[in-house]
C-alpha atoms as a PDB file:
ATOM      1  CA  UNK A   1       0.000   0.000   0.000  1.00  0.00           C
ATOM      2  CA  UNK A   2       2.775   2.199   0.778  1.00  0.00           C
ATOM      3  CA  UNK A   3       4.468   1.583  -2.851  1.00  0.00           C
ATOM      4  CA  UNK A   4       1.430   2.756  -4.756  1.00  0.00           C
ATOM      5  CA  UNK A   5       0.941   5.879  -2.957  1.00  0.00           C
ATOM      6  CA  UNK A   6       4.741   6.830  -2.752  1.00  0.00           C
ATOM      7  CA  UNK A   7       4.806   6.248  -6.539  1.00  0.00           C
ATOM      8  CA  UNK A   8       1.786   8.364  -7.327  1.00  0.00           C
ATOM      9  CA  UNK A   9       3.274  10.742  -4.525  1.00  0.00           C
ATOM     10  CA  UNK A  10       6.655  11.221  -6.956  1.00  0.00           C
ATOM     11  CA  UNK A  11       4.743  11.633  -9.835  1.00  0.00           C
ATOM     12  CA  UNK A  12       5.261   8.202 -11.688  1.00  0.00           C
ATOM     13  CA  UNK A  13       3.791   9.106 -15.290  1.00  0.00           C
ATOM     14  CA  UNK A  14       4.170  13.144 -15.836  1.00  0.00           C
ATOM     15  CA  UNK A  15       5.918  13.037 -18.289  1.00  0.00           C
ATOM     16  CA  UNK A  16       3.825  13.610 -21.456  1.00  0.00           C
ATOM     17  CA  UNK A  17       6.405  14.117 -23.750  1.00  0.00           C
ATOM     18  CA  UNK A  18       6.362  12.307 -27.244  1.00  0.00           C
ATOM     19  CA  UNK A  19       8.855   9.621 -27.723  1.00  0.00           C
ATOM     20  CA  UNK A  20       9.267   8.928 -23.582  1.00  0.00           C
ATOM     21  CA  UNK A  21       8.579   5.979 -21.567  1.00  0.00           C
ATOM     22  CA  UNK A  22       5.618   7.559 -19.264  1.00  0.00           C
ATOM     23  CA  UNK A  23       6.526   5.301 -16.373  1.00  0.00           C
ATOM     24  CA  UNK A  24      10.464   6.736 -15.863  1.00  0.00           C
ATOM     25  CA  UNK A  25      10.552   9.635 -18.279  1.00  0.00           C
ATOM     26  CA  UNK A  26      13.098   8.809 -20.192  1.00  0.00           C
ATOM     27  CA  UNK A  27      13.305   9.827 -23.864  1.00  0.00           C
ATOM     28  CA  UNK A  28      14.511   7.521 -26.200  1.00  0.00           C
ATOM     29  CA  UNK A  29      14.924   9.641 -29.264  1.00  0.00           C
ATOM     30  CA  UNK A  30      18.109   9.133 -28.780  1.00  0.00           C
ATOM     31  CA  UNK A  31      18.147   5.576 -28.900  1.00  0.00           C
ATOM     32  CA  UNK A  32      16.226   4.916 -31.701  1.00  0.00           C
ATOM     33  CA  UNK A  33      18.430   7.442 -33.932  1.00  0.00           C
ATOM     34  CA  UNK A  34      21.506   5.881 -32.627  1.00  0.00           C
ATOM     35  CA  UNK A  35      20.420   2.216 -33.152  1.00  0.00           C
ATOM     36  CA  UNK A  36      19.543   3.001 -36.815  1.00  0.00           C
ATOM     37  CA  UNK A  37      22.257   3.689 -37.732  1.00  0.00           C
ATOM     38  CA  UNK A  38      23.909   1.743 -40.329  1.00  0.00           C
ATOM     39  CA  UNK A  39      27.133   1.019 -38.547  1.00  0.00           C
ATOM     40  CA  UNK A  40      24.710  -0.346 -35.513  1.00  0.00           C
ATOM     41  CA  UNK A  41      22.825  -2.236 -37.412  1.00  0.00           C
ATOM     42  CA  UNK A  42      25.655  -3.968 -38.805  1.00  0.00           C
ATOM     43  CA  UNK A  43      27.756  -4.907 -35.358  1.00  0.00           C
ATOM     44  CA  UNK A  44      23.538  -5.853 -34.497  1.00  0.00           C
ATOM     45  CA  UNK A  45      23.883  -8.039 -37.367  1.00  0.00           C
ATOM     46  CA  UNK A  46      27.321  -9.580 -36.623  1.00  0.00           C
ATOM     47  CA  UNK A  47      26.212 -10.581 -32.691  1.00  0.00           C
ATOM     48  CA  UNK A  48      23.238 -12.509 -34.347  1.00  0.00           C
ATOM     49  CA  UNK A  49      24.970 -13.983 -36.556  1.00  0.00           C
ATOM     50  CA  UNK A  50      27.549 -15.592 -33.715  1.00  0.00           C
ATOM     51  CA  UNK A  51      25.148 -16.480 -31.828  1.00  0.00           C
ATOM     52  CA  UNK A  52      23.230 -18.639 -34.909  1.00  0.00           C
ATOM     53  CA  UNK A  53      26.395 -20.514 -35.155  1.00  0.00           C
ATOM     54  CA  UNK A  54      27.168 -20.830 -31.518  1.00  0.00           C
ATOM     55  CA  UNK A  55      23.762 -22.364 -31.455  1.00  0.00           C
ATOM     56  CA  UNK A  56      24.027 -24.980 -34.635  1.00  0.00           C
ATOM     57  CA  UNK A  57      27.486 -25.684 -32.975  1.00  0.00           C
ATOM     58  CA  UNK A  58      25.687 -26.444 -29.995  1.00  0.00           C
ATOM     59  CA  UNK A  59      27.547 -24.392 -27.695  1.00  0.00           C
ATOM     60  CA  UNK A  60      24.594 -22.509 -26.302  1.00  0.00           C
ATOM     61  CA  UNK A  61      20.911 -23.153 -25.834  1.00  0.00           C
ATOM     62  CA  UNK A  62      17.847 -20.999 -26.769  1.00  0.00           C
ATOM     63  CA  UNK A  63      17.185 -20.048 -23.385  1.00  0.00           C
ATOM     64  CA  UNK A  64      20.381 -20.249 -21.436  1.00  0.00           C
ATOM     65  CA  UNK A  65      21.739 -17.771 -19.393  1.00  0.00           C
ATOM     66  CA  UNK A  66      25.085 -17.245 -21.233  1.00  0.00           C
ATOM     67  CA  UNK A  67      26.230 -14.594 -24.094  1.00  0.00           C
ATOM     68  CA  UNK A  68      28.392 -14.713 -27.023  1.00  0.00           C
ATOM     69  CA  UNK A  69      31.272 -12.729 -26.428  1.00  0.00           C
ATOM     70  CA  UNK A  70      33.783 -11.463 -28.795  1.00  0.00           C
ATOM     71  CA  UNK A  71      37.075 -11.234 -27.419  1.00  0.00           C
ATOM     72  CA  UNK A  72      38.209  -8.209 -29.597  1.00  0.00           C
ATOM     73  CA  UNK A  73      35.073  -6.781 -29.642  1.00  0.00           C
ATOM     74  CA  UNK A  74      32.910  -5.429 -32.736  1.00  0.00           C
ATOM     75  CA  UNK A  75      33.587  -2.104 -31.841  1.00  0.00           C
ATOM     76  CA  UNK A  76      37.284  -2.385 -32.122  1.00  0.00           C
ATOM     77  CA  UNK A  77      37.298  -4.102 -35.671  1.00  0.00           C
ATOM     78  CA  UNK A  78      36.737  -7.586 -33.846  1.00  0.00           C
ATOM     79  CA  UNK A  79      34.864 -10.141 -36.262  1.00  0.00           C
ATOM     80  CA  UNK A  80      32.371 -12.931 -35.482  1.00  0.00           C
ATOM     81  CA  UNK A  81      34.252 -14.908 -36.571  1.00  0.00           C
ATOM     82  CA  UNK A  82      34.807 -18.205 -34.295  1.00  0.00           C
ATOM     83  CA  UNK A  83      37.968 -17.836 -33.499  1.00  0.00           C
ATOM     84  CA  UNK A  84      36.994 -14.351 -31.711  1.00  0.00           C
ATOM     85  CA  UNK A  85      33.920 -15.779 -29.779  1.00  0.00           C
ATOM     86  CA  UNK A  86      33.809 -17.115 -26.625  1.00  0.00           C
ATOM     87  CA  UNK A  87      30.762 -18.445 -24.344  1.00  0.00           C
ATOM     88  CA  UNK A  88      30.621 -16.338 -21.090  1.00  0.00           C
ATOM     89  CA  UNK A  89      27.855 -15.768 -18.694  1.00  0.00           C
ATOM     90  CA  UNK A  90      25.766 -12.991 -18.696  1.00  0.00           C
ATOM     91  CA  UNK A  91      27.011 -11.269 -15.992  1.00  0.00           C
ATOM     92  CA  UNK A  92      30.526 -11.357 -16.780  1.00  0.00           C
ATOM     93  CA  UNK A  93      30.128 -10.556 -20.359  1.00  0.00           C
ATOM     94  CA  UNK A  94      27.775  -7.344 -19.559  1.00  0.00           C
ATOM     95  CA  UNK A  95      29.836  -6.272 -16.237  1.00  0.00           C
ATOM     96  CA  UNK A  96      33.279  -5.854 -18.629  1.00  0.00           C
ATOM     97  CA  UNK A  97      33.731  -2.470 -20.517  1.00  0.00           C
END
């Protein structure tokens, strides 16, 4: 009971702005222009396409917890290639920068 009323206390929702999530206010104009972007779309491209093959090679599951990770990653001129994949967890994969 508490929850609901300190959320409607803070205001959860005012923003009315177009493009925003009304629930945290965040605008994601910025998101969407950014992950159109051709060079995006093609790194998007390249993690699908290494995790396809980790699954036919039956490294993963659909469903497991675990990520493809690149070890020179996409953004550094890394390739999907096998030899620059490696199955991690979740956590560790998304915790390194």
């Amino acid at each position: 009971m508490v929850k609901a009323k300190r959320n409607r206390e803070y205001g959860k929702g005012k923003n009315k702005r177009n493009s925003s999530n009304l629930t945290t206010g965040r605008d994601y104009t910025y998101d969407k222009a950014y992950q159109s972007s051709p060079q995006q779309i093609a790194n998007r491209v390249a993690r699908n396409k290494a995790r396809r093959e980790a699954l036919k090679k039956g490294r993963v599951r659909l469903g497991d917890k675990k990520d493809i990770d690149h070890i020179k990653p996409l953004s550094k001129g890394g390739s999907s290639h096998s030899s620059n994949t490696r199955v991690t967890t979740r956590k560790f994969n998304r915790s390194r920068k």
